[in-house]
PDB file of N, CA and C in Angstrom:
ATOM      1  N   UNK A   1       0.827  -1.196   0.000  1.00  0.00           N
ATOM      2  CA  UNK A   1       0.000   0.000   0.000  1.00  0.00           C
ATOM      3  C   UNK A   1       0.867   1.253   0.000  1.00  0.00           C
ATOM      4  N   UNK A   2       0.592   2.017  -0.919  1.00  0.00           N
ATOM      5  CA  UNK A   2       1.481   3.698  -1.010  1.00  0.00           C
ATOM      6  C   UNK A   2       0.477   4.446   0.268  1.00  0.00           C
ATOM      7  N   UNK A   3       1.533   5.382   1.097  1.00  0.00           N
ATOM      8  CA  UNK A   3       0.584   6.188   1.646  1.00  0.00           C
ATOM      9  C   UNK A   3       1.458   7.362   1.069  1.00  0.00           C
ATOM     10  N   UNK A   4       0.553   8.559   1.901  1.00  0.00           N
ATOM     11  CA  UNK A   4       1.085   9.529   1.479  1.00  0.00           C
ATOM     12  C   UNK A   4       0.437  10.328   2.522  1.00  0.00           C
ATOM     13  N   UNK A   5       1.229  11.054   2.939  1.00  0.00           N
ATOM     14  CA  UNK A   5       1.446  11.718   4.211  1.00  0.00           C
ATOM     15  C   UNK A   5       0.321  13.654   3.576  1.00  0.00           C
ATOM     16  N   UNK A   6      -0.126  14.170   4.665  1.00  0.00           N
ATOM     17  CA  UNK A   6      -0.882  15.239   4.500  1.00  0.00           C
ATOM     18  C   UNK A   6       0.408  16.313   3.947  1.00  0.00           C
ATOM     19  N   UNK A   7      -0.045  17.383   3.469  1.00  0.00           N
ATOM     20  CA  UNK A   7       1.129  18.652   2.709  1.00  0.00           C
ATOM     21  C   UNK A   7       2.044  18.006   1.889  1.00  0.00           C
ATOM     22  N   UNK A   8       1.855  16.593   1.741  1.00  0.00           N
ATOM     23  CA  UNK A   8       3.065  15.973   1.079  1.00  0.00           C
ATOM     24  C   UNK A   8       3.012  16.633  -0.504  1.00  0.00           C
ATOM     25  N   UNK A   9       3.922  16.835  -1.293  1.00  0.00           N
ATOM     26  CA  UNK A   9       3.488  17.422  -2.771  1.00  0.00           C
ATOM     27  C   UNK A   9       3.805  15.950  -4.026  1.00  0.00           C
ATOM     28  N   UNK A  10       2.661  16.407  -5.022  1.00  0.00           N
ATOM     29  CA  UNK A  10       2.460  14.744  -5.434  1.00  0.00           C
ATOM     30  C   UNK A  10       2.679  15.290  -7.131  1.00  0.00           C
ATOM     31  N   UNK A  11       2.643  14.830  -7.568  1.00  0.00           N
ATOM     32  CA  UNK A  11       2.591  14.917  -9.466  1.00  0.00           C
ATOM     33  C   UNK A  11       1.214  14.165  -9.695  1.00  0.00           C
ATOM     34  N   UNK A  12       0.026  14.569 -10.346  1.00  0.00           N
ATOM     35  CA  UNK A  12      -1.292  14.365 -10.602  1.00  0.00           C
ATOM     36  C   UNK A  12      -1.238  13.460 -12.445  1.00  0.00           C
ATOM     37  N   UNK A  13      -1.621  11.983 -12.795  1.00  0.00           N
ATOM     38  CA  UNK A  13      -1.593  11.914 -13.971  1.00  0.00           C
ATOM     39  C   UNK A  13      -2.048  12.436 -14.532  1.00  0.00           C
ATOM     40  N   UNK A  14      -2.295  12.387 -16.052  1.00  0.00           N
ATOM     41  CA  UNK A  14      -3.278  13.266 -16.764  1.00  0.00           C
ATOM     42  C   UNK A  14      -3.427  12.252 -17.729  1.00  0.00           C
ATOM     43  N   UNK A  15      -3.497  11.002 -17.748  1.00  0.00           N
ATOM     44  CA  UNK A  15      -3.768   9.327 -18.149  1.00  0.00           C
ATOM     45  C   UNK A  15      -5.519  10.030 -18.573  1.00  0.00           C
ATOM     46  N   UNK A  16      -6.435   9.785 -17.235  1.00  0.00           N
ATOM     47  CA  UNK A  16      -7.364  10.101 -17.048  1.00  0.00           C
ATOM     48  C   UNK A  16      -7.845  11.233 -17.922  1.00  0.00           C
ATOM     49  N   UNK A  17      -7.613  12.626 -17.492  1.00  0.00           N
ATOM     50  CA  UNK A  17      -8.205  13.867 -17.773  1.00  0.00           C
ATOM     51  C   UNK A  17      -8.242  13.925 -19.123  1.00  0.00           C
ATOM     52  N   UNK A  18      -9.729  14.179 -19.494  1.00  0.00           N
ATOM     53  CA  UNK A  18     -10.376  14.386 -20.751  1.00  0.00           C
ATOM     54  C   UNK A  18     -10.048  15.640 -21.101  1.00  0.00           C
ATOM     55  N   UNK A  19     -10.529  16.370 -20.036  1.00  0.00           N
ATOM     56  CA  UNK A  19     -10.246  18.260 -20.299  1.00  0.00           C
ATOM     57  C   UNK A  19      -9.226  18.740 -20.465  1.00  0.00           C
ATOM     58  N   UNK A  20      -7.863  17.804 -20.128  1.00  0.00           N
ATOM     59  CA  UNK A  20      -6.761  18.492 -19.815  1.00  0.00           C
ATOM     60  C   UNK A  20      -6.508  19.848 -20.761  1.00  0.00           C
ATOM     61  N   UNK A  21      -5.892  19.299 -22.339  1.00  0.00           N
ATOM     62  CA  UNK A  21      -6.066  19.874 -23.495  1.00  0.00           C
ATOM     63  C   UNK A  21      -6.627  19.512 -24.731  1.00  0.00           C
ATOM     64  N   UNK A  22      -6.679  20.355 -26.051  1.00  0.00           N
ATOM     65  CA  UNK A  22      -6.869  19.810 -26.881  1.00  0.00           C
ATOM     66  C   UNK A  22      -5.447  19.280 -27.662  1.00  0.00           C
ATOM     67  N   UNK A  23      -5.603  18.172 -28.857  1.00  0.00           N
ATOM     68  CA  UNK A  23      -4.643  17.776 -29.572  1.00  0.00           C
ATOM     69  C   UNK A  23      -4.524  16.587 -29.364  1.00  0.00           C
ATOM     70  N   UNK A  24      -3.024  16.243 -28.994  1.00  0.00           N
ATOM     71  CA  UNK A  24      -2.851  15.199 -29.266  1.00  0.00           C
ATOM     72  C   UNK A  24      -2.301  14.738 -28.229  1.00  0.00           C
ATOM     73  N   UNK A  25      -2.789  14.085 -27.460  1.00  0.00           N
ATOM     74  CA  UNK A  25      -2.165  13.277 -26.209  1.00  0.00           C
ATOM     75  C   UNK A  25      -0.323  13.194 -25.916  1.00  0.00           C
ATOM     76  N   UNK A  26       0.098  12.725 -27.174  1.00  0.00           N
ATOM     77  CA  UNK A  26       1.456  12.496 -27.398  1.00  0.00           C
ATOM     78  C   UNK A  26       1.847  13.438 -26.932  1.00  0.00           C
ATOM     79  N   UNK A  27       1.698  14.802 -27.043  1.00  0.00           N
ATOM     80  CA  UNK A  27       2.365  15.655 -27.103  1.00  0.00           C
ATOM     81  C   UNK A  27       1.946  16.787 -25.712  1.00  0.00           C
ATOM     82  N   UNK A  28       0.928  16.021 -25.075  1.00  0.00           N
ATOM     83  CA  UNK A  28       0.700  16.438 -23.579  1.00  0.00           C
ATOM     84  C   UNK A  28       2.079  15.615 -22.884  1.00  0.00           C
ATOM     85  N   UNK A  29       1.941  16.897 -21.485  1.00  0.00           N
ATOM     86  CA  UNK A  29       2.801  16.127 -20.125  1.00  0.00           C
ATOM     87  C   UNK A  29       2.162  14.968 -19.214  1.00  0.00           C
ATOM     88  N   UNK A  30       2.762  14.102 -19.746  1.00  0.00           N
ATOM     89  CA  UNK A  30       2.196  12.777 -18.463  1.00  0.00           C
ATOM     90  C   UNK A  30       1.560  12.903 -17.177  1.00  0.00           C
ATOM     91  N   UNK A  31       2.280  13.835 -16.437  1.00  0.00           N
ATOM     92  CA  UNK A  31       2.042  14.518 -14.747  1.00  0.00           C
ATOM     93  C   UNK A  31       2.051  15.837 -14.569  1.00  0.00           C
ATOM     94  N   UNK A  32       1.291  16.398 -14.201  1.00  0.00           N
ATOM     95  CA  UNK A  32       1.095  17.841 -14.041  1.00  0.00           C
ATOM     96  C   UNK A  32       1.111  17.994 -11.774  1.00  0.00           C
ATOM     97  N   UNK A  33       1.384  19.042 -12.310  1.00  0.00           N
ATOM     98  CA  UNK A  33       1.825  19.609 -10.694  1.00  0.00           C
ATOM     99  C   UNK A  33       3.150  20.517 -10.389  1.00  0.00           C
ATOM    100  N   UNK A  34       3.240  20.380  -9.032  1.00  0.00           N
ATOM    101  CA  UNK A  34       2.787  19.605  -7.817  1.00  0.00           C
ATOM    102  C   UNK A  34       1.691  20.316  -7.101  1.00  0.00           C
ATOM    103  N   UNK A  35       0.603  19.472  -6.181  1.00  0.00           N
ATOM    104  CA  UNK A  35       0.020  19.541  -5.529  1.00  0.00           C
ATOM    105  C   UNK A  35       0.019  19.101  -4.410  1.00  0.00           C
ATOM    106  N   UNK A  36      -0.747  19.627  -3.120  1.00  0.00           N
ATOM    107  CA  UNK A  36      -0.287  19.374  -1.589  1.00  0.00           C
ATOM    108  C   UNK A  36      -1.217  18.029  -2.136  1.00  0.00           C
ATOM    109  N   UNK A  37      -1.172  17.253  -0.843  1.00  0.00           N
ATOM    110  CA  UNK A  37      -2.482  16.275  -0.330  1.00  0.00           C
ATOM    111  C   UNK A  37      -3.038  17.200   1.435  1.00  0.00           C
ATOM    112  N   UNK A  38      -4.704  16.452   0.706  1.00  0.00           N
ATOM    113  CA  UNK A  38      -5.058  17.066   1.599  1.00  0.00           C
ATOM    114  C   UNK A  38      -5.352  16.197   2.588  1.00  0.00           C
ATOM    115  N   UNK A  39      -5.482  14.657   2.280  1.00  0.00           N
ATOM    116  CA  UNK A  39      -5.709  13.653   3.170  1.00  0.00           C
ATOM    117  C   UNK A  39      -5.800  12.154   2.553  1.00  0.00           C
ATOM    118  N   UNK A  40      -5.636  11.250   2.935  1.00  0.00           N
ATOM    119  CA  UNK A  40      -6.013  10.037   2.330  1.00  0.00           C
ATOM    120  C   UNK A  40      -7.327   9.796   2.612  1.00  0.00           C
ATOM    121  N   UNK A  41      -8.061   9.109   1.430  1.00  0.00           N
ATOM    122  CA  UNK A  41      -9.184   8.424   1.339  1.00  0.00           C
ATOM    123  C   UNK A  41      -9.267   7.054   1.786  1.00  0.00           C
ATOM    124  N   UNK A  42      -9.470   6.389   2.552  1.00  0.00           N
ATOM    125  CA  UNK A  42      -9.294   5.116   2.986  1.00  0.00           C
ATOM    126  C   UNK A  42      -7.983   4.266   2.758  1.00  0.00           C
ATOM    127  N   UNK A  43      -7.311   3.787   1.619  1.00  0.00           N
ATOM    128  CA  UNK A  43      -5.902   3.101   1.508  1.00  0.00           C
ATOM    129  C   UNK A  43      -5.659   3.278   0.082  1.00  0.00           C
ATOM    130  N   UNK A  44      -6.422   3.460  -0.427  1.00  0.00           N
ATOM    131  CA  UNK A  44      -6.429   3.894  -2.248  1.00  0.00           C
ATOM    132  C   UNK A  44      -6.661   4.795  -2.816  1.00  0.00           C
ATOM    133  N   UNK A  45      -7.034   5.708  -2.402  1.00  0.00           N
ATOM    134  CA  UNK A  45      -7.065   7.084  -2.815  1.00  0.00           C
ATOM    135  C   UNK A  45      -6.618   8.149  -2.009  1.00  0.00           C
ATOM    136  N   UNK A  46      -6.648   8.966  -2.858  1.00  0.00           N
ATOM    137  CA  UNK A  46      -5.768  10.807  -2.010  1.00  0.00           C
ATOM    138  C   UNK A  46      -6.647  11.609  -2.350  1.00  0.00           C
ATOM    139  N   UNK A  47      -6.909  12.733  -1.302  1.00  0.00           N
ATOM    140  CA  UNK A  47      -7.566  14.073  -1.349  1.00  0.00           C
ATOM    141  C   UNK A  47      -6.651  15.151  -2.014  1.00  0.00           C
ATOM    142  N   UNK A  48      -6.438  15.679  -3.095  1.00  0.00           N
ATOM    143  CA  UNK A  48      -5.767  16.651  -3.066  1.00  0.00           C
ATOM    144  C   UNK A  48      -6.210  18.095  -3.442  1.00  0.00           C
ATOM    145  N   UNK A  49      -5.537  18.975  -3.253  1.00  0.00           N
ATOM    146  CA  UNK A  49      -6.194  20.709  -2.854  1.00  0.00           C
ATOM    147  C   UNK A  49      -5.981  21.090  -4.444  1.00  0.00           C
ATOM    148  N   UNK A  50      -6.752  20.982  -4.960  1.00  0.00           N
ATOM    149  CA  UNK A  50      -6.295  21.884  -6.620  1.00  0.00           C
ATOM    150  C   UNK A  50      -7.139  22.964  -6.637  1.00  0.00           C
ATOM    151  N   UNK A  51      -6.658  24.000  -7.829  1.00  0.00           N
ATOM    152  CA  UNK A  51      -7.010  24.819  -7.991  1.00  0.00           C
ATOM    153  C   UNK A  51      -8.638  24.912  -8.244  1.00  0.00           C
ATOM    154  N   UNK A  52      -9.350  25.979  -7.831  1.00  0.00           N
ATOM    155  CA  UNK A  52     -11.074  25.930  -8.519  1.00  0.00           C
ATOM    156  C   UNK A  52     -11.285  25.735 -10.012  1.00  0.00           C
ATOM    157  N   UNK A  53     -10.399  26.358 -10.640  1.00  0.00           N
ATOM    158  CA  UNK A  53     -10.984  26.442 -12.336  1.00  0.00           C
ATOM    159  C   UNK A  53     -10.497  25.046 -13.343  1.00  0.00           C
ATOM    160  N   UNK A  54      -9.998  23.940 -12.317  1.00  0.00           N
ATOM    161  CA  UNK A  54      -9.904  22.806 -13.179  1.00  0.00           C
ATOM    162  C   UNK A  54     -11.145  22.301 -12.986  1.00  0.00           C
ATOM    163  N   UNK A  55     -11.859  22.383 -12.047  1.00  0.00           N
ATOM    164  CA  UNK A  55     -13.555  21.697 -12.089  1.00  0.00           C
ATOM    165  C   UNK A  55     -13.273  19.916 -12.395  1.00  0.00           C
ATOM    166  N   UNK A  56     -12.697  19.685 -11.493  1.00  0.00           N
ATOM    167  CA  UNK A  56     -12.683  18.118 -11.816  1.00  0.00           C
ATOM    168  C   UNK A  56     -12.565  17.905 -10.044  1.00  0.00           C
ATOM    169  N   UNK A  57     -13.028  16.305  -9.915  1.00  0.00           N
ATOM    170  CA  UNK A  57     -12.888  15.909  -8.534  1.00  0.00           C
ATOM    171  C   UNK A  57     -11.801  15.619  -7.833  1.00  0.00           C
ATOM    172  N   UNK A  58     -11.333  16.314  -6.817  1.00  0.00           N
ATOM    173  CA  UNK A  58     -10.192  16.263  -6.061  1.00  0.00           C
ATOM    174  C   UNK A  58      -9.721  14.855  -5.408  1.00  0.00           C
ATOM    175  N   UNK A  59     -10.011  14.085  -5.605  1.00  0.00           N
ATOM    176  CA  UNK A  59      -9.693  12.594  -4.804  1.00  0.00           C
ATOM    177  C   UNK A  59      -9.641  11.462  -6.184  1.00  0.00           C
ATOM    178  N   UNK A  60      -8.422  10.877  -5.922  1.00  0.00           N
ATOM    179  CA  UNK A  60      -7.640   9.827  -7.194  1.00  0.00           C
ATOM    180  C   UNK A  60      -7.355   8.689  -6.210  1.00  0.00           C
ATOM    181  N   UNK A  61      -7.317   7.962  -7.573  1.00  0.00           N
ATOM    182  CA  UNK A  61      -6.302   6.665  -7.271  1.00  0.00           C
ATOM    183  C   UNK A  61      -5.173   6.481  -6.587  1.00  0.00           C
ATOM    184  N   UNK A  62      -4.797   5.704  -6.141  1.00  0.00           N
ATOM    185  CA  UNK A  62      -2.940   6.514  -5.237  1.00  0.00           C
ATOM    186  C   UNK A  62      -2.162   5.683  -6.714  1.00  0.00           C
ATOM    187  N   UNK A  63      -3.025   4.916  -7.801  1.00  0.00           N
ATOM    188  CA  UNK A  63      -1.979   4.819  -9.449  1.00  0.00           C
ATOM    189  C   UNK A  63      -1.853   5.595  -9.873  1.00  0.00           C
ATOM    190  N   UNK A  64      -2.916   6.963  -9.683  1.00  0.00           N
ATOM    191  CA  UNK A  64      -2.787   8.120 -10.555  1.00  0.00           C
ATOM    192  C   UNK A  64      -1.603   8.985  -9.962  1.00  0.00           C
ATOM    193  N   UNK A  65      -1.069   8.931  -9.010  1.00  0.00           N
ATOM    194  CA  UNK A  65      -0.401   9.740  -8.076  1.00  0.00           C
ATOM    195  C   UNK A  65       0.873   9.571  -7.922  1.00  0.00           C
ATOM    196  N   UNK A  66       2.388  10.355  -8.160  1.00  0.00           N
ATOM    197  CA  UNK A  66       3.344   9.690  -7.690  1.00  0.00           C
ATOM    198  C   UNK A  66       4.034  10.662  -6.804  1.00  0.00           C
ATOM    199  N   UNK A  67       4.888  11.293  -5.753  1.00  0.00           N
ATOM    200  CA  UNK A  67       5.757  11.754  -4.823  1.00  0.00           C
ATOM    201  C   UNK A  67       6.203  12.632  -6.091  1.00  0.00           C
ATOM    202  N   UNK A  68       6.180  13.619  -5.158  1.00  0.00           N
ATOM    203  CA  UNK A  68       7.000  15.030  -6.249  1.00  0.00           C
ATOM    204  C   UNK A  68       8.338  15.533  -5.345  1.00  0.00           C
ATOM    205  N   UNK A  69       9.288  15.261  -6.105  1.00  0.00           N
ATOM    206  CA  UNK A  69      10.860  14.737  -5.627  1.00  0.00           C
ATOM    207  C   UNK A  69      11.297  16.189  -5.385  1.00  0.00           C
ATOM    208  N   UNK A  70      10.604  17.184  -6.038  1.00  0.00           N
ATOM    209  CA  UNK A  70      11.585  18.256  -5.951  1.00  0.00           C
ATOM    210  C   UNK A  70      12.674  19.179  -7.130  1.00  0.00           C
ATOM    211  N   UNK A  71      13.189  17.984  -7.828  1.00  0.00           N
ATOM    212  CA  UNK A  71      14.380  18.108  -8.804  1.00  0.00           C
ATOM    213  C   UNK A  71      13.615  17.961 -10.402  1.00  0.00           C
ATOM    214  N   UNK A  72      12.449  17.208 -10.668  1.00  0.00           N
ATOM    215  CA  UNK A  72      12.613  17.097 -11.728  1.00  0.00           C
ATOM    216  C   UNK A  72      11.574  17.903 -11.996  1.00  0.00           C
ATOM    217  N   UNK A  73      11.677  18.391 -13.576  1.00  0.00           N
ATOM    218  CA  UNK A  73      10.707  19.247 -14.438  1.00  0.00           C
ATOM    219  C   UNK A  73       9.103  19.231 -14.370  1.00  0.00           C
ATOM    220  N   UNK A  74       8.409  20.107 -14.191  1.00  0.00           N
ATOM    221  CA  UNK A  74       6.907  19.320 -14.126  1.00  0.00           C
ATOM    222  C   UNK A  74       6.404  20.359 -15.056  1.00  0.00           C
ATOM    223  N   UNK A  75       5.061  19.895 -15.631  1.00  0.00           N
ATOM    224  CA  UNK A  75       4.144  20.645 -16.460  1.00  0.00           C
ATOM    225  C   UNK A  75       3.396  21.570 -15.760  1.00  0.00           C
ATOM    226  N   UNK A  76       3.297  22.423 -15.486  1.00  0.00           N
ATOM    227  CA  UNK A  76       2.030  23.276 -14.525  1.00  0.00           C
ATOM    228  C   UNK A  76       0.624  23.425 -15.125  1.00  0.00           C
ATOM    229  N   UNK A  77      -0.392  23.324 -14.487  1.00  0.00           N
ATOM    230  CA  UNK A  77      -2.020  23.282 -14.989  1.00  0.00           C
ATOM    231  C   UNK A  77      -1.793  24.455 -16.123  1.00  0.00           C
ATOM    232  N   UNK A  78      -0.993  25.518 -15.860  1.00  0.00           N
ATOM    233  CA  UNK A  78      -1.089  26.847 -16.700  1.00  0.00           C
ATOM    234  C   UNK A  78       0.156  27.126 -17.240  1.00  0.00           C
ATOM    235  N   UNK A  79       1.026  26.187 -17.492  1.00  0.00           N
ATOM    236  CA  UNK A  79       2.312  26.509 -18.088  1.00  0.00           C
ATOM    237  C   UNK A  79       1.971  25.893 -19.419  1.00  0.00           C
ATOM    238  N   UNK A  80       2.568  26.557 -20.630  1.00  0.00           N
ATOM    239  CA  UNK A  80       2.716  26.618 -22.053  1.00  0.00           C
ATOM    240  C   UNK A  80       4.392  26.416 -22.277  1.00  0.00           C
ATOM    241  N   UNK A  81       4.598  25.233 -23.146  1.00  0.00           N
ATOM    242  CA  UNK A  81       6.009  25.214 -23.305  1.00  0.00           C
ATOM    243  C   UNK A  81       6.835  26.698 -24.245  1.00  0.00           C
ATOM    244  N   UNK A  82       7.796  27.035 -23.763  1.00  0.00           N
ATOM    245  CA  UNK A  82       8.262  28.630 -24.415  1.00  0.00           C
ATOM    246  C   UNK A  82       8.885  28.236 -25.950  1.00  0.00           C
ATOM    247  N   UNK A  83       8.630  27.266 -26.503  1.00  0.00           N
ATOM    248  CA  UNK A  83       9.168  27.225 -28.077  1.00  0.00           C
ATOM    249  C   UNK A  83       8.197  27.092 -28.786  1.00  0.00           C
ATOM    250  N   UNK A  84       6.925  27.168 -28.246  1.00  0.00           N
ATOM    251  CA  UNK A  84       5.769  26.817 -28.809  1.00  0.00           C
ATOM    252  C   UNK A  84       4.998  27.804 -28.999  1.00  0.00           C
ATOM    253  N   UNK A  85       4.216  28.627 -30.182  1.00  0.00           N
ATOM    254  CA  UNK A  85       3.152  29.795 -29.507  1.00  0.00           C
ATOM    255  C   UNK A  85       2.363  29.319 -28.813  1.00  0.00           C
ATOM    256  N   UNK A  86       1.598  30.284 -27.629  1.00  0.00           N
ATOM    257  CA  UNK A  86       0.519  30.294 -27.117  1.00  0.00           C
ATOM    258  C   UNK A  86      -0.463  29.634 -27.843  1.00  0.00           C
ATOM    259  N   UNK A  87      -1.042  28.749 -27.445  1.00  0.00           N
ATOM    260  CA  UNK A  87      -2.439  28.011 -27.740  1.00  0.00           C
ATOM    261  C   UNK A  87      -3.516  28.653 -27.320  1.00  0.00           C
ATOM    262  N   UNK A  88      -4.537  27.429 -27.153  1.00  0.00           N
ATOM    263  CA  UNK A  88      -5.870  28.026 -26.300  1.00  0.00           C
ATOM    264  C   UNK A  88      -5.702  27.633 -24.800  1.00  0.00           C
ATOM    265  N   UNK A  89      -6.549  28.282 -24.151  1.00  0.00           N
ATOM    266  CA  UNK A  89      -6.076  27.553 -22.416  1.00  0.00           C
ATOM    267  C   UNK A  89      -6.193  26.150 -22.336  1.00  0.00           C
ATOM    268  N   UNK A  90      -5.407  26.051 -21.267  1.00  0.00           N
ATOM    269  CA  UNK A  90      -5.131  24.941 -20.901  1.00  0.00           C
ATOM    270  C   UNK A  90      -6.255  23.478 -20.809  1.00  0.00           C
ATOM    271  N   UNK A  91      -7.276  24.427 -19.583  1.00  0.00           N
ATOM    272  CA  UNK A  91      -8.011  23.761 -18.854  1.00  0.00           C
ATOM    273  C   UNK A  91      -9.153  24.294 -19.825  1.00  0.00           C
ATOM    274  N   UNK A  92      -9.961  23.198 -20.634  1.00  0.00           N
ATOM    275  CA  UNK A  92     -10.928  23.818 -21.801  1.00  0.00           C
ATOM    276  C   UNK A  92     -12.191  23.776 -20.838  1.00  0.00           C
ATOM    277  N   UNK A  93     -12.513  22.428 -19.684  1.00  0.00           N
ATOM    278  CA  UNK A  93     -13.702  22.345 -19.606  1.00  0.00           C
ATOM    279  C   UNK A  93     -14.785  23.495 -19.086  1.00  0.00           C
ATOM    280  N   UNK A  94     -15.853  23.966 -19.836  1.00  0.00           N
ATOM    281  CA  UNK A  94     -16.279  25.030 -19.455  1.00  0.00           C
ATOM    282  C   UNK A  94     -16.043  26.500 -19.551  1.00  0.00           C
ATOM    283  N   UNK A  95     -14.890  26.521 -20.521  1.00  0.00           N
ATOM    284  CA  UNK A  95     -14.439  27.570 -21.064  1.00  0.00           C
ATOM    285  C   UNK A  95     -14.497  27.519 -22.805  1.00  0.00           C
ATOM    286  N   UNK A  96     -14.996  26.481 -23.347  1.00  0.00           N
ATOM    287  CA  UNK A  96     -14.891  26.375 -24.878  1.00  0.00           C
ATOM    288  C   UNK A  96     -15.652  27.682 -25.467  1.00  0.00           C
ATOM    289  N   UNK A  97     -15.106  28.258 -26.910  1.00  0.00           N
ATOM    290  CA  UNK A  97     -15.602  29.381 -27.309  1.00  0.00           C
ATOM    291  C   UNK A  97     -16.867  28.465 -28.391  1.00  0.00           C
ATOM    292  N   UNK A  98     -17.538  29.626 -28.765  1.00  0.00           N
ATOM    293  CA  UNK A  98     -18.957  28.995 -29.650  1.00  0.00           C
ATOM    294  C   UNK A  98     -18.662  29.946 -30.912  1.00  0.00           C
ATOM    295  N   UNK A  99     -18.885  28.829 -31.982  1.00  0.00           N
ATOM    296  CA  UNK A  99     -18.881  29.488 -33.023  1.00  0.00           C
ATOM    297  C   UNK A  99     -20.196  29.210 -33.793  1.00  0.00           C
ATOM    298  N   UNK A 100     -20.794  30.077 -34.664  1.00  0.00           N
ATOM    299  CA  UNK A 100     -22.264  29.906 -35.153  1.00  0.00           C
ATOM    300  C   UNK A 100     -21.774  29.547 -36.722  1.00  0.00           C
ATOM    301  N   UNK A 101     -22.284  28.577 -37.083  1.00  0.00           N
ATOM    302  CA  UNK A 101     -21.938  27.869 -38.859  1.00  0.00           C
ATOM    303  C   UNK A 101     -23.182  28.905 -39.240  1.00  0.00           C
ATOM    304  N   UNK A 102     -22.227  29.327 -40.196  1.00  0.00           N
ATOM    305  CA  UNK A 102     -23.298  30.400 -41.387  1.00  0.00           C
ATOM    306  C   UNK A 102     -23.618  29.531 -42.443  1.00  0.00           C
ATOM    307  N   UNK A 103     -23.010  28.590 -42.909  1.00  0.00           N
ATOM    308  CA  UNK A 103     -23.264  26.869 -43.884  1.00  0.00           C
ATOM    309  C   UNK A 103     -22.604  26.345 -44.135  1.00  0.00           C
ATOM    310  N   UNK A 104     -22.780  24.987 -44.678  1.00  0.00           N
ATOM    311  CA  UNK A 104     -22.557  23.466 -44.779  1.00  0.00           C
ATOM    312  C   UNK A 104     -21.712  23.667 -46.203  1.00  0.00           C
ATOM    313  N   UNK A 105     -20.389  24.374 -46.240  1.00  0.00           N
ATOM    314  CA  UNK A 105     -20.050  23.759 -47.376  1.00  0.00           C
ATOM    315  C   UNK A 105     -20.028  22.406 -48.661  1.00  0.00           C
ATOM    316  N   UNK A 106     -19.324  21.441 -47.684  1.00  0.00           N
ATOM    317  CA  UNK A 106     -19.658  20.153 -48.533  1.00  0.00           C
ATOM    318  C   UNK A 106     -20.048  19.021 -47.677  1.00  0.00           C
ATOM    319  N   UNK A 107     -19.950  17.774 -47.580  1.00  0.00           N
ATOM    320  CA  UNK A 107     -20.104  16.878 -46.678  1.00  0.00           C
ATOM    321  C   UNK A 107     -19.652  15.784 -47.612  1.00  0.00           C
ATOM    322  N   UNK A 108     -19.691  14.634 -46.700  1.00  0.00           N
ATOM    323  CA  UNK A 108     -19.633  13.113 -47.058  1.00  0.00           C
ATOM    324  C   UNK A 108     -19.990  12.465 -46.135  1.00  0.00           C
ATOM    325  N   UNK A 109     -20.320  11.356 -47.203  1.00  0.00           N
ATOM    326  CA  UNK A 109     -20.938   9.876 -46.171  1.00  0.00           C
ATOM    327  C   UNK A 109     -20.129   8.829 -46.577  1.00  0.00           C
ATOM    328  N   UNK A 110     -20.307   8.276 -45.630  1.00  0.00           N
ATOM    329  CA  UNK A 110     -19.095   7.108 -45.204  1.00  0.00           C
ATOM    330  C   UNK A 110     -20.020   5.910 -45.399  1.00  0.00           C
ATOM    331  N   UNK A 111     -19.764   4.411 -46.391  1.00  0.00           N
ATOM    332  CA  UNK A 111     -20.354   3.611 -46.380  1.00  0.00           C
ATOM    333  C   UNK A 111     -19.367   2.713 -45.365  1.00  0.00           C
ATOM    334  N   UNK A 112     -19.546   2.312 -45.061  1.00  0.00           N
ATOM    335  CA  UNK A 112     -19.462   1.129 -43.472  1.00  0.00           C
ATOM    336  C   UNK A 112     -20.174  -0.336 -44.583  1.00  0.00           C
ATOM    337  N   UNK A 113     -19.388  -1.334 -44.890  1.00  0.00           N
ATOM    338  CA  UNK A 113     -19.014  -2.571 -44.725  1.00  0.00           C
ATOM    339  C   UNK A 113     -18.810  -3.511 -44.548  1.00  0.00           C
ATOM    340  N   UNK A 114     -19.336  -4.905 -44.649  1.00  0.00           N
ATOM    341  CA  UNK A 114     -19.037  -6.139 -43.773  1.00  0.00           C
ATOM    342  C   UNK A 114     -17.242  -6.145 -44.101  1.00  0.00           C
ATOM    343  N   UNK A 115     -16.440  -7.067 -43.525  1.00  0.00           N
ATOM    344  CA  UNK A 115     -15.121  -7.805 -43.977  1.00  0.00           C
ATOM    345  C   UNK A 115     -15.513  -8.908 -44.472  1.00  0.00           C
ATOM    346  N   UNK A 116     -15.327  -9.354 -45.824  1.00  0.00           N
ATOM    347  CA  UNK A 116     -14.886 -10.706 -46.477  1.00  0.00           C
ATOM    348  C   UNK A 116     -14.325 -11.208 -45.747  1.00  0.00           C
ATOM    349  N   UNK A 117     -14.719 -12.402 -46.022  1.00  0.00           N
ATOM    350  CA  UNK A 117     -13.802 -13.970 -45.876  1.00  0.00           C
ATOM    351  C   UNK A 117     -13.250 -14.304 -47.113  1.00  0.00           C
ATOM    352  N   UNK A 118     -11.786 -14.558 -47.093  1.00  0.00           N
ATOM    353  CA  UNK A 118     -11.801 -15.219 -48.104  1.00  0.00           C
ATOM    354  C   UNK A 118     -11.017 -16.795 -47.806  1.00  0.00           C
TER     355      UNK A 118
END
């Protein structure tokens, strides 16, 4: 069993998080943080204190979770890598912009298939 001690600072996966960003997974950070804990949940999960505007539930897996050492590099909820331009924010959920279609240029339909035997 991992415990993890209260104020301890943790690296959060982002395996899980749908909202994190848009694109392409590949090219997201694995662990974002650090964050305190705010308590353990029975033997498998952690409470931790995040910010309000990620709008996601504060208590994980202790798989999702690993000890934040101090030394190595981390992604921050609001850090943008500096070789990259500025994107859109980070954290989309509940912040997506709306755009109104003035029309349907073209379209297609997709015929779908059995597979042969041969």
């Amino acid at each position: 069993d991992v415990v993890f001690s209260e104020g301890q600072m943790v690296l959060l996966s982002t395996k899980n998080l749908r909202s994190f960003a848009e694109g392409s997974r590949k090219l997201l950070p694995r662990w974002i943080g650090p964050y305190p804990v705010e308590r353990m949940v029975g033997n498998a999960a952690v409470k931790l204190v995040l910010p309000a505007d990620m709008n996601i539930h504060p208590t994980f897996h202790v798989s999702l979770i690993r000890p934040y050492r101090g030394t190595e590099p981390v992604a921050n909820a609001n850090d943008t890598p500096t070789a990259v331009e500025p994107g859109p924010e980070t954290w989309i959920a509940g912040k997506q912009k709306e755009y109104d279609v003035e029309r349907v240029l073209d379209y297609r339909t997709r015929r779908v298939g059995k597979h042969r035997r041969k």
